[in-house]
Structure formats: structure tokens, C-alpha cells
C-alpha atoms as a PDB file:
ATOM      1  CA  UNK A   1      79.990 131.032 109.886  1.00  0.00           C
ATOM      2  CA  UNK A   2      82.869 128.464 110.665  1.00  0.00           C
ATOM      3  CA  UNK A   3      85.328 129.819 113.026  1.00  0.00           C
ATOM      4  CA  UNK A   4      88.811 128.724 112.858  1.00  0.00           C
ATOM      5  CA  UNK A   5      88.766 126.874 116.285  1.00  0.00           C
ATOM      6  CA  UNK A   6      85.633 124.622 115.052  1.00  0.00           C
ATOM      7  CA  UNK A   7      87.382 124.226 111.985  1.00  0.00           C
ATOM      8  CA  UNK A   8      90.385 122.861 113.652  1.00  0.00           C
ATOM      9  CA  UNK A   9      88.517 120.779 115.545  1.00  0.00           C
ATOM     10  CA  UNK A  10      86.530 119.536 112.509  1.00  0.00           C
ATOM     11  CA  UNK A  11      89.832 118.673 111.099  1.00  0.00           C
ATOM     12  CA  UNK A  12      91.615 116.858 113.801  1.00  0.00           C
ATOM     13  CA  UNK A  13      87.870 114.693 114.737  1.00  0.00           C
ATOM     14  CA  UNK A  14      88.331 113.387 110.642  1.00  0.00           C
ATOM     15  CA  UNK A  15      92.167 112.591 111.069  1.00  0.00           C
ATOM     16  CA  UNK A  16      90.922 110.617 114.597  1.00  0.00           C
ATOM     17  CA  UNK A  17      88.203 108.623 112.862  1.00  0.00           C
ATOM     18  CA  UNK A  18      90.096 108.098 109.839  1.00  0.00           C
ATOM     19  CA  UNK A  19      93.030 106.352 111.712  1.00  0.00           C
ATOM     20  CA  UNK A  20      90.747 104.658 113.466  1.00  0.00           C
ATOM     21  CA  UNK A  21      89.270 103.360 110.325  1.00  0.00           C
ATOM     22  CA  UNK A  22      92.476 101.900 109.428  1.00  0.00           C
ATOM     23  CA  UNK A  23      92.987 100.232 112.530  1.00  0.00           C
ATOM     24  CA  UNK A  24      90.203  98.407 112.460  1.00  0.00           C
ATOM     25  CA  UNK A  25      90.045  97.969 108.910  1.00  0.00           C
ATOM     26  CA  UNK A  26      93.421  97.158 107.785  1.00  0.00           C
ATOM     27  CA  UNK A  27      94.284  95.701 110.513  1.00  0.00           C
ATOM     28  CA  UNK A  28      95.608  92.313 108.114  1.00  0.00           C
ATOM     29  CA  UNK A  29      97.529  95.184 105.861  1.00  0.00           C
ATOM     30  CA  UNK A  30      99.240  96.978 108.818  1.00  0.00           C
ATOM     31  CA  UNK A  31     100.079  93.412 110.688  1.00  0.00           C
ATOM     32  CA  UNK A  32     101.819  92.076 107.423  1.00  0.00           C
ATOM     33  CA  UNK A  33     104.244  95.078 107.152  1.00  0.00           C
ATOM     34  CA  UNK A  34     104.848  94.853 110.607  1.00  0.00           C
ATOM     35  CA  UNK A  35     105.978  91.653 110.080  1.00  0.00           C
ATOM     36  CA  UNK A  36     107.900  92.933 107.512  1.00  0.00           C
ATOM     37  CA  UNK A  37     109.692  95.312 108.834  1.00  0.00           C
ATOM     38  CA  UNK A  38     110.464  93.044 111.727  1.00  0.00           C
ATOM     39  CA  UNK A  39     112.144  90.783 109.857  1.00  0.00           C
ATOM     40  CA  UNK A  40     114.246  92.581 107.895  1.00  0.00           C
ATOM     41  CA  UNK A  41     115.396  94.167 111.223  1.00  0.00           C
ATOM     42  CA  UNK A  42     115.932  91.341 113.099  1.00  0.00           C
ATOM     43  CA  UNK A  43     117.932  89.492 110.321  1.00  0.00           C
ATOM     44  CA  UNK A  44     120.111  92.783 109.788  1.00  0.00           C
ATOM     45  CA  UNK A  45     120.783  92.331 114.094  1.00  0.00           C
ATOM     46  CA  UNK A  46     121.072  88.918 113.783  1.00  0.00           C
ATOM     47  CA  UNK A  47     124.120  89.526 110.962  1.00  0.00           C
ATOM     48  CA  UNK A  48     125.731  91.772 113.140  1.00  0.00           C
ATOM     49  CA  UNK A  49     125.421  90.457 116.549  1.00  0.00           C
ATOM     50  CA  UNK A  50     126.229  86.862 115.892  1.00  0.00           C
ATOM     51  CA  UNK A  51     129.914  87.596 115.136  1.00  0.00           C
ATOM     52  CA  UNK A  52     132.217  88.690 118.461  1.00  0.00           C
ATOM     53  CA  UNK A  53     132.488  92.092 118.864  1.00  0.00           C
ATOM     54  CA  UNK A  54     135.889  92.381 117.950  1.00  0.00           C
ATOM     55  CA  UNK A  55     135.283  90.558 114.276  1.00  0.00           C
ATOM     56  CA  UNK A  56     132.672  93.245 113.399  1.00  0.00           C
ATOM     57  CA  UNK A  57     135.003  95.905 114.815  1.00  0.00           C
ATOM     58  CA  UNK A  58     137.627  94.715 112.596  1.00  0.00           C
ATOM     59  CA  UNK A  59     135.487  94.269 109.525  1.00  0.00           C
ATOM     60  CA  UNK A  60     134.328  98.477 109.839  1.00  0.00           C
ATOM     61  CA  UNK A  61     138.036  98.668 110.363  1.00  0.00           C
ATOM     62  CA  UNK A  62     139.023  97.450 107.570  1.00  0.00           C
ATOM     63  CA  UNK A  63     135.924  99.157 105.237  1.00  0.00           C
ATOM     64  CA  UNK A  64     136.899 102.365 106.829  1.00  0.00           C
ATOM     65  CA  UNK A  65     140.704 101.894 105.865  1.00  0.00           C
ATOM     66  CA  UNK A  66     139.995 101.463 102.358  1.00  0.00           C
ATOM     67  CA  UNK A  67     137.080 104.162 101.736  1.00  0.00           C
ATOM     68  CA  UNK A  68     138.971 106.449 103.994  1.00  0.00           C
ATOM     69  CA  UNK A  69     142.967 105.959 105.469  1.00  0.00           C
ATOM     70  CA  UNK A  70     144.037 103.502 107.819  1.00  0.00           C
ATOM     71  CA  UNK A  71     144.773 105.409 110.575  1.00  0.00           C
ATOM     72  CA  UNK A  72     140.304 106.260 110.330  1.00  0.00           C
ATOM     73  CA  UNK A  73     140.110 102.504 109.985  1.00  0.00           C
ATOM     74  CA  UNK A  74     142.235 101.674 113.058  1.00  0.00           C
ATOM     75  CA  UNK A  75     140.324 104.329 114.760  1.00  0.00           C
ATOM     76  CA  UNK A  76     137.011 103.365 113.780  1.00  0.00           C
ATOM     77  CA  UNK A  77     137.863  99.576 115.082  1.00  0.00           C
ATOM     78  CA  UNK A  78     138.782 100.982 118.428  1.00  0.00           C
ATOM     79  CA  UNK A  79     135.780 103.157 118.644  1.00  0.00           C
ATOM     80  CA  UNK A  80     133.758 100.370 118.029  1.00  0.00           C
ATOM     81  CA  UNK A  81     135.184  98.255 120.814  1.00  0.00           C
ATOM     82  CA  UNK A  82     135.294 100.854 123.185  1.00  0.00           C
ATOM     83  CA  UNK A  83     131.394 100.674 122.568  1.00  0.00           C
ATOM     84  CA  UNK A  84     131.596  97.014 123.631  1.00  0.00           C
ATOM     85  CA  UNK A  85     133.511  98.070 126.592  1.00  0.00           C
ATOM     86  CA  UNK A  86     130.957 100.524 127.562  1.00  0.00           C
ATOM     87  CA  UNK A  87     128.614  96.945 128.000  1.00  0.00           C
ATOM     88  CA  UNK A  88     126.631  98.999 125.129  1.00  0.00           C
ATOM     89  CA  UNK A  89     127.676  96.448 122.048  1.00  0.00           C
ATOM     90  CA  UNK A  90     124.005  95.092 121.373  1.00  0.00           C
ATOM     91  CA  UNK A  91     122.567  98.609 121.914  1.00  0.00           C
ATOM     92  CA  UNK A  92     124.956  99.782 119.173  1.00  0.00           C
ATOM     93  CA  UNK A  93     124.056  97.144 117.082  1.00  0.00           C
ATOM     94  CA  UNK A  94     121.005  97.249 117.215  1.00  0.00           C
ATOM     95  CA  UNK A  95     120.770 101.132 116.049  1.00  0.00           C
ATOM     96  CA  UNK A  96     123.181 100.128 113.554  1.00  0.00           C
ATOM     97  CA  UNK A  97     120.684  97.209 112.437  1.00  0.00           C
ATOM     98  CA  UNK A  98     117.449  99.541 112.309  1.00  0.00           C
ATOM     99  CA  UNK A  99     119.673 102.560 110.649  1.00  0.00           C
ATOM    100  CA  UNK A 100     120.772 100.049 108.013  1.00  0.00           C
ATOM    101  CA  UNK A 101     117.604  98.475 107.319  1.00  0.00           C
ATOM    102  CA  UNK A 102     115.679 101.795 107.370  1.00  0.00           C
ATOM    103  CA  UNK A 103     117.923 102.986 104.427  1.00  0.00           C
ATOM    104  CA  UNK A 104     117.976 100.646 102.084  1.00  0.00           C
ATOM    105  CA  UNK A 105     114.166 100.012 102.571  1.00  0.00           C
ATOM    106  CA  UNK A 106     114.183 104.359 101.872  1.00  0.00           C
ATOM    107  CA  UNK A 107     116.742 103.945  99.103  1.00  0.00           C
ATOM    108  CA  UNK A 108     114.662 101.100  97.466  1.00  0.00           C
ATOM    109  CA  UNK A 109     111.837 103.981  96.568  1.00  0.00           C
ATOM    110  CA  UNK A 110     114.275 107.271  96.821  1.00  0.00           C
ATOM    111  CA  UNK A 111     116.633 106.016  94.163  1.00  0.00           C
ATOM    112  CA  UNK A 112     114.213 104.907  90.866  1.00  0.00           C
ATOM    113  CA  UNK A 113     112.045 107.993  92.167  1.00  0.00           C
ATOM    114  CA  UNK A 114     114.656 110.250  92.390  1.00  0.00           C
ATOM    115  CA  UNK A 115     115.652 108.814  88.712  1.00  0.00           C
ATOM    116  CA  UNK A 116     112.207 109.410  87.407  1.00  0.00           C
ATOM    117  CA  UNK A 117     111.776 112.714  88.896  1.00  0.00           C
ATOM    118  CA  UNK A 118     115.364 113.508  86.887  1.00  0.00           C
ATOM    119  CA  UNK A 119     113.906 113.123  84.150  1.00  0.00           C
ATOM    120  CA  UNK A 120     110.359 114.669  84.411  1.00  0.00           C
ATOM    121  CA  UNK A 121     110.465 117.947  85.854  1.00  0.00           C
ATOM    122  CA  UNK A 122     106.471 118.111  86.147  1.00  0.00           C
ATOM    123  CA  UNK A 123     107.449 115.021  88.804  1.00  0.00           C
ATOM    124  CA  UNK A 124     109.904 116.753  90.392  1.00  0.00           C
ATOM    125  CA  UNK A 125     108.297 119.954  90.985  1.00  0.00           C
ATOM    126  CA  UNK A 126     105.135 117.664  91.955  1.00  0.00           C
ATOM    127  CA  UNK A 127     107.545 115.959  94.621  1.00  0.00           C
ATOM    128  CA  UNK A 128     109.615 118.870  96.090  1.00  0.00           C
ATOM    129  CA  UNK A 129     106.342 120.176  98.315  1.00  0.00           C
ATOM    130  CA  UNK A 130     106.089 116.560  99.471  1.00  0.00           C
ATOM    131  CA  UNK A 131     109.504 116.193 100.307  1.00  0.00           C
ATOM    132  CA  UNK A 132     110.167 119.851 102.164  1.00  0.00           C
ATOM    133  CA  UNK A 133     106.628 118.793 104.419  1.00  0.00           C
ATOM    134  CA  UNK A 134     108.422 115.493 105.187  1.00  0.00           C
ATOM    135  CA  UNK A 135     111.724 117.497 106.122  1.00  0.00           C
ATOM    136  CA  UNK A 136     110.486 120.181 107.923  1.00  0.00           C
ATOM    137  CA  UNK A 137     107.582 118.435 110.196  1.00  0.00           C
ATOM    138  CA  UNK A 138     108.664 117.703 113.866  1.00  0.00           C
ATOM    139  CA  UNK A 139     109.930 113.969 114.162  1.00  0.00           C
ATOM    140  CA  UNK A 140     107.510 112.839 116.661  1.00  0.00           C
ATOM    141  CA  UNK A 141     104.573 113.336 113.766  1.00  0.00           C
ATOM    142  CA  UNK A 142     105.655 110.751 111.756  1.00  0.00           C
ATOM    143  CA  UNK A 143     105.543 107.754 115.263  1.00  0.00           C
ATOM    144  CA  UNK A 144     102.517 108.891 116.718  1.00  0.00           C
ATOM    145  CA  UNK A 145     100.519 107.527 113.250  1.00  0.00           C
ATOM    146  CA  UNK A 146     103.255 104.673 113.521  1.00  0.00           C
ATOM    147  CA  UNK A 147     102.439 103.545 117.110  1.00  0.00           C
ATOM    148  CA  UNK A 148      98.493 103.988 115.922  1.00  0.00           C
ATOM    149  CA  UNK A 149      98.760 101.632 113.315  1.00  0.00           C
ATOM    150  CA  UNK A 150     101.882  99.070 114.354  1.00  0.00           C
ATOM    151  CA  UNK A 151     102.273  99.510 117.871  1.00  0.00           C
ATOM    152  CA  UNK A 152     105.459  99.537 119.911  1.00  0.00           C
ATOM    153  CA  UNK A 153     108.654  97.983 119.216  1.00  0.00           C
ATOM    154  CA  UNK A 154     111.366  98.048 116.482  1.00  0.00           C
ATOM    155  CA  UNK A 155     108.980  97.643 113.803  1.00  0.00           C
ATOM    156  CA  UNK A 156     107.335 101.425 114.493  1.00  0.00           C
ATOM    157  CA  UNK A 157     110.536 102.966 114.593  1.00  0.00           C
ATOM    158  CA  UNK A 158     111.841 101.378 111.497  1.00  0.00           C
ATOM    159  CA  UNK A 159     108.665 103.152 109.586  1.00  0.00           C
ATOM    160  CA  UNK A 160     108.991 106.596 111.277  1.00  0.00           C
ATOM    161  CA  UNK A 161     112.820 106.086 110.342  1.00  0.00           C
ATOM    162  CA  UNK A 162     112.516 105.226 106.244  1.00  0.00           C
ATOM    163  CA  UNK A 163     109.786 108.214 105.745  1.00  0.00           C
ATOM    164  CA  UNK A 164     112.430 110.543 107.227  1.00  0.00           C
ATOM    165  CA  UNK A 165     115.391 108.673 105.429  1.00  0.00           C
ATOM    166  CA  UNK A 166     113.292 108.916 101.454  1.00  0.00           C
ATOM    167  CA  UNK A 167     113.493 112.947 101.453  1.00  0.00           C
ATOM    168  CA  UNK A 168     117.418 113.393 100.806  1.00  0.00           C
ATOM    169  CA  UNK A 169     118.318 110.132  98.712  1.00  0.00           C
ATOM    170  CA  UNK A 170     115.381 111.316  96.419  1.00  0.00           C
ATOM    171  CA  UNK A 171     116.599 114.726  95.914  1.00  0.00           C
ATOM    172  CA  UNK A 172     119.989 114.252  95.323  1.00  0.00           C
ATOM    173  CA  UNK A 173     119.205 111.395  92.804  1.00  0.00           C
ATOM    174  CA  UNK A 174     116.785 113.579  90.487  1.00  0.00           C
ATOM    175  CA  UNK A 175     119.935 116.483  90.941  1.00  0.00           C
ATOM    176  CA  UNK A 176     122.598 114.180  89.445  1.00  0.00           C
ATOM    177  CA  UNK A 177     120.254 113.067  86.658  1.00  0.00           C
ATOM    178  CA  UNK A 178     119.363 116.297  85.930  1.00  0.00           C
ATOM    179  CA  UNK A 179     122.555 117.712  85.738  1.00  0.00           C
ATOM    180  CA  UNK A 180     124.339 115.417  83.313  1.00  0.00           C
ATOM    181  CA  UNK A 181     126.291 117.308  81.173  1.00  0.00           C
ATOM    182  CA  UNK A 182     124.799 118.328  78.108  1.00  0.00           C
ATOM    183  CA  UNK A 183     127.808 117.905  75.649  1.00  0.00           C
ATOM    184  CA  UNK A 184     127.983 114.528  76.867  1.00  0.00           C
ATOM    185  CA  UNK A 185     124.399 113.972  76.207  1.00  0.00           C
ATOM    186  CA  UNK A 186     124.516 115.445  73.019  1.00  0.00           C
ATOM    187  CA  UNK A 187     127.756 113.111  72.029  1.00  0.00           C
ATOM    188  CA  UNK A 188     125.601 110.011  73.305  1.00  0.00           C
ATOM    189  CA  UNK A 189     123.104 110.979  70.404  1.00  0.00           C
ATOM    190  CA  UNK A 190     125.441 111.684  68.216  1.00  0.00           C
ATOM    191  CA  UNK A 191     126.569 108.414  68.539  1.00  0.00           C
ATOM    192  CA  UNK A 192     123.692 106.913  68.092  1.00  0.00           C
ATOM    193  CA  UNK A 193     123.201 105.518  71.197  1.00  0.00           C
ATOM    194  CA  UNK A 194     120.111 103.779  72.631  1.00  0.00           C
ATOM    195  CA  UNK A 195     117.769 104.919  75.850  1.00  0.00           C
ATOM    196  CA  UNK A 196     118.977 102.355  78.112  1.00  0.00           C
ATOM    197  CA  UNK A 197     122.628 102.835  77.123  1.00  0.00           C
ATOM    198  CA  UNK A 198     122.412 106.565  77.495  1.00  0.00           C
ATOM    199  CA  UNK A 199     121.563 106.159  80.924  1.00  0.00           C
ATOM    200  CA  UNK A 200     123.679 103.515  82.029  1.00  0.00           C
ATOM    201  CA  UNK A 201     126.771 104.782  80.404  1.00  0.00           C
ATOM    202  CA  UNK A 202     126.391 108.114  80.635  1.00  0.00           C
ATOM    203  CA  UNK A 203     124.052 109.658  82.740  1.00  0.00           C
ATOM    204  CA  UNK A 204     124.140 107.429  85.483  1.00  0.00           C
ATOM    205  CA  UNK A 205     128.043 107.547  85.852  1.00  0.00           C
ATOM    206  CA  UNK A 206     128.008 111.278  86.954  1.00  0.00           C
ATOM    207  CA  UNK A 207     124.714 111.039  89.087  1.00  0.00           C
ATOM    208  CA  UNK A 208     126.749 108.235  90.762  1.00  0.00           C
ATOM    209  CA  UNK A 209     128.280 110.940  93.095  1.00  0.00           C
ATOM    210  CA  UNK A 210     125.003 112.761  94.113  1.00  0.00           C
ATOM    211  CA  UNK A 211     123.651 109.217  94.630  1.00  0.00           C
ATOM    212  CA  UNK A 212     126.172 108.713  97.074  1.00  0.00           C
ATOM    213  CA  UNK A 213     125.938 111.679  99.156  1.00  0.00           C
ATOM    214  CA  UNK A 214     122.520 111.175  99.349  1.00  0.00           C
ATOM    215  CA  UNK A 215     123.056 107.446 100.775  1.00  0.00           C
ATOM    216  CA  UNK A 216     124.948 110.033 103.260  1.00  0.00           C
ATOM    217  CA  UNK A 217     122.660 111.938 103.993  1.00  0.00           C
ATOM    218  CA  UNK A 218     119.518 109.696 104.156  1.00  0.00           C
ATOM    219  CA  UNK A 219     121.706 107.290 106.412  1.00  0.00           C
ATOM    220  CA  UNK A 220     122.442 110.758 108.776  1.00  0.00           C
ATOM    221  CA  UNK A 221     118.715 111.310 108.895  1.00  0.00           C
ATOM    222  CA  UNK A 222     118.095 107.627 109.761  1.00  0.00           C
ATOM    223  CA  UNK A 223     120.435 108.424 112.945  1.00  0.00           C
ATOM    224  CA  UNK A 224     118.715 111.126 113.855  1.00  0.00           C
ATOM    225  CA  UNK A 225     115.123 109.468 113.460  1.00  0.00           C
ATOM    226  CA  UNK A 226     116.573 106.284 115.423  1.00  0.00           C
ATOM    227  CA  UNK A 227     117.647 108.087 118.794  1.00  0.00           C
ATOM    228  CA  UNK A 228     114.601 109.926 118.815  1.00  0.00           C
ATOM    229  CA  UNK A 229     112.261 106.738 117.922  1.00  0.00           C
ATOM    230  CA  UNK A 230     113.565 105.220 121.335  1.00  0.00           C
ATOM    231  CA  UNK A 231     110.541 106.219 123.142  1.00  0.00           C
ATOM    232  CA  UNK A 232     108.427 104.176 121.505  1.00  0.00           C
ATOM    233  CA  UNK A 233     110.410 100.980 121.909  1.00  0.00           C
ATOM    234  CA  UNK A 234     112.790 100.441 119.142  1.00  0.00           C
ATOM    235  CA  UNK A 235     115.641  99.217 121.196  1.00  0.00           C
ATOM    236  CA  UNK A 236     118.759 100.301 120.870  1.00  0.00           C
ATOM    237  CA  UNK A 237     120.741 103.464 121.762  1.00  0.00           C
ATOM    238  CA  UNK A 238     117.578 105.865 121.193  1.00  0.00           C
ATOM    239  CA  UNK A 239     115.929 103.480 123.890  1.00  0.00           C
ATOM    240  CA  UNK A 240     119.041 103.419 126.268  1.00  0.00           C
ATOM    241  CA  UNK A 241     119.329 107.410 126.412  1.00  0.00           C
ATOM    242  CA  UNK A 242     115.542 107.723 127.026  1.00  0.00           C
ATOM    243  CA  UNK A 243     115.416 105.084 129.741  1.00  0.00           C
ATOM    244  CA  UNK A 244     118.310 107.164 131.224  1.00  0.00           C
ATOM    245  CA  UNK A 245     116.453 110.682 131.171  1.00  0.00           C
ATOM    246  CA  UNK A 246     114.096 109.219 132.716  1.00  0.00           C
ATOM    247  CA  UNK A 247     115.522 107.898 135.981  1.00  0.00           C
ATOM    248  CA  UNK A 248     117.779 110.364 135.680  1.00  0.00           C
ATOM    249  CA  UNK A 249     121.121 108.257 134.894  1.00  0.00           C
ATOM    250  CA  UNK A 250     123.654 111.115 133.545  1.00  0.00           C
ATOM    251  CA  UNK A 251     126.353 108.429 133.191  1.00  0.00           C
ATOM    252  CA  UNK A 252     124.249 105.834 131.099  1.00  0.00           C
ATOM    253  CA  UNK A 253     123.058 108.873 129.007  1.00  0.00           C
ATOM    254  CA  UNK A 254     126.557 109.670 128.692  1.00  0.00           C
ATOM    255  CA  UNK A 255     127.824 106.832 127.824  1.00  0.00           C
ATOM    256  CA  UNK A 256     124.380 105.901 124.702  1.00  0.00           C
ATOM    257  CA  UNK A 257     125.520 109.946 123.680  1.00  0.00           C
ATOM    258  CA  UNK A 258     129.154 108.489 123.619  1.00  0.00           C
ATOM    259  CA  UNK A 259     128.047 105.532 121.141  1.00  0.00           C
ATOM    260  CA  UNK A 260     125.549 107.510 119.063  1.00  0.00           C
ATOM    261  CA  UNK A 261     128.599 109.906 118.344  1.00  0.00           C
ATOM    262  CA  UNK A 262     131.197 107.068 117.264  1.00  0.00           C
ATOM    263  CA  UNK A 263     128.388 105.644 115.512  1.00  0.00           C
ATOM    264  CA  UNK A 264     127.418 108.750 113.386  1.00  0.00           C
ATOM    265  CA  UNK A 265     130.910 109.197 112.690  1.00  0.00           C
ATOM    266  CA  UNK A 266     131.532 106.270 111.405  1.00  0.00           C
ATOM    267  CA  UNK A 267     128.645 105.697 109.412  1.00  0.00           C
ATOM    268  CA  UNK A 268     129.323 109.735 107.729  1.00  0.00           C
ATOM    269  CA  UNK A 269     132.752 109.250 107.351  1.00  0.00           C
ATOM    270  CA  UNK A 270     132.571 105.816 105.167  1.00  0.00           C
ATOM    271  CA  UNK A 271     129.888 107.161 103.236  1.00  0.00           C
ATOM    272  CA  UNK A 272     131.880 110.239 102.192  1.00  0.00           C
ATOM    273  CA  UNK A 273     134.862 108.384 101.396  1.00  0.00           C
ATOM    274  CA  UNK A 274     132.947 106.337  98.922  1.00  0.00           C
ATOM    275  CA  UNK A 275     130.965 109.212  97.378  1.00  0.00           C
ATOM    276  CA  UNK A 276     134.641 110.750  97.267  1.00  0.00           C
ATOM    277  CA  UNK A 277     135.945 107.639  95.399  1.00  0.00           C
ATOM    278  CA  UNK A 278     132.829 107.927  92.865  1.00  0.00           C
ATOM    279  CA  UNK A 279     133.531 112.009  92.451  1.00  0.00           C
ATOM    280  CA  UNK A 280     137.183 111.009  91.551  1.00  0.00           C
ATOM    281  CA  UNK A 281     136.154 108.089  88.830  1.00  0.00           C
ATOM    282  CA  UNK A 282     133.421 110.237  87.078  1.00  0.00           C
ATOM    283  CA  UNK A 283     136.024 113.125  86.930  1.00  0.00           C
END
């Protein structure tokens, strides 16, 4: 009889050979989404780091005035530039770049999921296992198949970074589908109204608020993902806080912490004021 030990072992000798497989194998596959994933990253840097600092701190600025107040949009400018006078401008960009790119590439599969699973429950049951797996497992389990298969560099961290980004977008899509109300629904038919018009007119209108918070929330993950996917060479802030743990530079680590935070900030504060602004239109 099997014991659990040889089992185990069993177990983690198939996962070995069966990355290994792929690595040698799809070696074509893996090295055209890594140039993929490249290149959407470095064209989202090159956007932001071609401008001078103080143009893209303006531009936020002025976003975060009119999603939020003014006095968070003047703040959010000078955030920004104190980040460029911390000498950590392309660092922040570049977390910016792969947090930006991450989500959309997550949102391009999370949202017409998330729509689907709305409206099939058998889906969405199907996909809520799936989902609390991908939200619950440590971070580092989603690089270590990511270095296996695309090696180091922005590229691997981008991947780690849109698996963890899918899970929230996804479920707060299928929750504003499903939760259309039904008199509305019921007027819609009433009405005589087709499929596609049903869904564009009315239930997509009052998902539009979940959608939003969970571009908020998938964006907050992507954060999260990116500072810890700096040990395997994405560049960035993630990168500059690891480099500093390990030679032991408290200020540098400091001063990446200092970015991350005006960063997240930012990012969560924009986001809620235009989920906010898409509450206050449905209602």
C-alpha cells in the first residue's frame, strides 16, 4: 500500500516532468507569449516614460481632479513628483507600466467571462472553485511555473501578475449581471425588446458599477503581485525594495515602500471615483 509520503512524491516527480515537457516542447509557444507580453509592457513604459515627469504628473493630476476633487488631484500630482524626486521616477513607472498592462490583459478574459458566468450559473458555480484556488494560493506559486517556462525579466512577472489580477474582475462582473433587477428585466420583455438590446441597455448599465470595482480591485491585486514579482526581475519598485533587503539598504527600501504607497493610492482612489460616478448614473 501507497503511503502518503510516496504519494507526494509521486505527485510532485509528474508536475517536474510535466513542466519539463513543456519546456522543451513548447518552447516556440512559451517564446511567442513572451514576446508578447514584452511588448505590450514595454510600449505601456515607453508611453509613460517618454513624457517629463512633471507632464505625466500633471496628466494623473488632472484625471484624479475630475474622478475625485481637486484638492486629490493636486495631491496626487505632487505625490507623483515627489516620486521623481526620490530619483525613483522610472522605477514608478515602470510598476505603473506592468500594473497597467497586467490588467487590461486580466480584464480582456475577466470581463466577457465574468458576463458569461452571469448568465449561466452551472459556469459560475464551475468557476468559483477555480477562482478561490487562484486567490487563496501563496503568490510565489504562480512565478516559480512562470520563471520555468519564460524565464526572468518583466515578461514573467507580467504572467504571475494577470493570473492573480482575473479572480476579482471576474467575480464582480458575473455579480452585476446577475443581479439586474428583475422588474427591469421583466419591463425589457415586456417591451419587446431583443437579446442584444436587453443587455446593452439594461443589464449592462447596472453591472457597470460592479465592473468598476472590480477594475479596482483586480488593479489592487496587480500591485500586490508586482512588488512581490521583483525577485524574479520585473523591474520596477518590486525589484528596487528586494535589491534593498538584500544589501540591507533601509533608506532605499524606504523610499520603493514610499512610492508603492503613493502609487496604490492613487491607482485605488481614481478607480473608486469612477466606479462612484457609474453608481450615481445607474441610480
Amino acid at each position: 500500500m501507497m503511503d502518503i509520503q510516496t504519494f507526494t512524491k509521486a505527485i510532485d516527480e509528474a508536475v517536474d516532468r510535466g513542466v519539463e515537457w513543456l519546456d522543451i516542447y513548447g518552447v516556440g509557444f512559451f517564446n511567442a507569449i513572451r514576446s508578447v507580453l514584452h511588448g505590450a509592457y514595454v510600449g505601456i513604459e515607453w508611453v509613460l516614460l517618454a513624457p517629463p515627469f512633471f507632464a505625466v504628473a500633471a496628466g494623473v493630476g488632472i484625471l484624479g481632479w475630475r474622478s475625485v476633487s481637486l484638492r486629490f488631484g493636486v495631491l496626487a500630482a505632487f505625490a507623483l513628483s515627489f516620486c521623481a524626486m526620490m530619483g525613483l521616477w522610472k522605477e514608478t513607472m515602470e510598476t505603473l507600466a506592468l500594473v497597467i498592462a497586467a490588467t487590461l490583459l486580466a480584464l480582456l478574459i475577466a470581463i466577457p467571462v465574468g458576463v458569461l458566468a452571469g448568465f449561466k450559473q452551472r459556469l459560475n458555480e464551475m468557476l468559483l472553485p477555480v477562482l478561490d484556488m487562484i486567490q487563496t494560493l501563496p503568490p510565489y506559486i504562480y512565478l516559480l511555473p512562470a520563471v520555468a517556462l519564460l524565464g526572468y525579466g518583466p515578461a514573467t512577472a507580467l504572467a504571475a501578475t494577470f493570473v492573480a489580477a482575473i479572480p476579482p474582475a471576474l467575480r464582480l462582473t458575473s455579480l452585476g449581471i446577475r443581479l439586474t433587477p428583475r422588474n427591469f428585466l421583466e419591463l425589457g420583455q415586456a417591451t419587446g425588446t431583443t437579446p442584444v438590446q436587453m443587455f446593452m441597455k439594461v443589464r449592462l448599465p447596472f453591472a457597470l458599477p460592479s465592473i468598476m470595482a472590480g477594475v479596482n480591485q483586480s488593479l489592487m491585486a496587480a500591485v500586490g503581485m508586482v512588488v512581490i514579482a521583483g525577485i524574479v526581475g520585473s523591474g520596477g519598485l518590486g525589484y528596487t525594495i528586494y535589491d534593498a533587503i538584500r544589501t540591507l539598504n533601509i533608506g532605499k527600501s524606504i523610499d520603493g515602500g514610499i512610492a508603492i504607497v503613493i502609487l496604490t493610492v492613487i491607482l485605488d482612489r481614481i478607480t473608486e471615483g469612477l466606479a462612484a460616478d457609474k453608481r450615481e448614473a445607474s441610480s
